[in-house]
Protein backbone atom coordinates (compact mmCIF):
# COMPACT_ATOMS: atom_id res chain seq x y z
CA UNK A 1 0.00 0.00 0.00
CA UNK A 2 1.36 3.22 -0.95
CA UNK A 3 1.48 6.21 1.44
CA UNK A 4 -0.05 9.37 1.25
CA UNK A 5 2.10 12.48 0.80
CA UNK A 6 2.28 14.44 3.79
CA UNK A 7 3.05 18.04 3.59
CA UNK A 8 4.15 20.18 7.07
CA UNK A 9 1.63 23.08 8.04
CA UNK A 10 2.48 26.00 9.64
CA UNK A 11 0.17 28.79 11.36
CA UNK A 12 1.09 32.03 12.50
CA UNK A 13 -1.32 33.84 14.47
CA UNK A 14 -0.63 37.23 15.26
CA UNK A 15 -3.17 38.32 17.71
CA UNK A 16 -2.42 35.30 20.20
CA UNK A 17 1.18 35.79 19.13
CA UNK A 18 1.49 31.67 18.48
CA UNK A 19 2.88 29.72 15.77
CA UNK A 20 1.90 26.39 14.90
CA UNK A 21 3.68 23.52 13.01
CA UNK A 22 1.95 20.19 12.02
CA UNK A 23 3.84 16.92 10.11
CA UNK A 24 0.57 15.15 10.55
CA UNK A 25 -3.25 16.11 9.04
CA UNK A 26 -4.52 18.49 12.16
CA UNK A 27 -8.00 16.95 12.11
CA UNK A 28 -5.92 13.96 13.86
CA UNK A 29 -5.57 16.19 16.92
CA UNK A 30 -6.92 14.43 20.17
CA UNK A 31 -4.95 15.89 22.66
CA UNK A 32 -3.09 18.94 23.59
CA UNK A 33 -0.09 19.15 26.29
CA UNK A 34 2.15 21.25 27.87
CA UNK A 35 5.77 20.24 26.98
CA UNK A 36 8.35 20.53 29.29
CA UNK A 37 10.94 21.73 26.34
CA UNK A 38 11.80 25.49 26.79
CA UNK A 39 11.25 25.99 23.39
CA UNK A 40 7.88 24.57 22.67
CA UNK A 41 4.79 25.57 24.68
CA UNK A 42 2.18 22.64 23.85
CA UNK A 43 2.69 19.38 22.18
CA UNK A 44 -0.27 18.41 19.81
CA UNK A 45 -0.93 14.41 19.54
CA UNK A 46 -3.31 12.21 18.25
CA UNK A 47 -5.36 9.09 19.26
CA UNK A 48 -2.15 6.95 19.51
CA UNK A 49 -0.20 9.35 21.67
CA UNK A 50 1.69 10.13 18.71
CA UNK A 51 3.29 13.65 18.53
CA UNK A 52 1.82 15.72 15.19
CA UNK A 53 2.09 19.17 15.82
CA UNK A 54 3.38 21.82 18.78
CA UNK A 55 2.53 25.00 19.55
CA UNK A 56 4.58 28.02 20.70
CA UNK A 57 3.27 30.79 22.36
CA UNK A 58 4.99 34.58 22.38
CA UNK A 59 6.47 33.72 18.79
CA UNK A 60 7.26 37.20 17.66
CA UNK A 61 9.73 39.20 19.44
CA UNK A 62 8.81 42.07 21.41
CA UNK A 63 10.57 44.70 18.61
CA UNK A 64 7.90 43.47 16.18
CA UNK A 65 4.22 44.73 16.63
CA UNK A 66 2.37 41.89 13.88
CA UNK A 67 -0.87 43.44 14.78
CA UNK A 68 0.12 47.08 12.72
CA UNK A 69 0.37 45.00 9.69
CA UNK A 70 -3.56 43.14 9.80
CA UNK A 71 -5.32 45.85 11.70
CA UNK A 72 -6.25 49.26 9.99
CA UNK A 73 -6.56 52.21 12.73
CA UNK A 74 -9.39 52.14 14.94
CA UNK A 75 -9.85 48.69 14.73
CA UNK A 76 -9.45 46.16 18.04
């Protein structure tokens, strides 16, 4: 049986300030965890207990405001 291509995901949300990377289809997601890496925040896994994504949370660095750039004045 052949496998399917996979292709790696990633997410950047501004206004939460996250980033999110999948290797696996996300719609496998059945549990979210808090790692104990300093680098990642959450660890994303599916039914198996399988790791198929992560989450980290304060992506951007403080100098950058990502908001300016999706947000026309007045809005919030």
């Amino acid at each position: 049986m052949a496998k399917s291509k996979k292709q790696i995901k990633i997410f950047l949300d501004p206004i939460g300030d996250t980033i999110n990377i999948w290797w696996d289809y996300p719609a496998k997601a059945y549990i979210s965890e808090e790692s104990d890496s300093e680098d990642l925040d959450v660890l994303v896994k599916d039914k198996e207990g399988r790791i198929i994504g992560f989450e980290k949370i304060g992506f951007f660095p403080v100098e950058i405001d990502p908001l300016k750039y999706f947000l026309k004045k007045g809005e919030v």
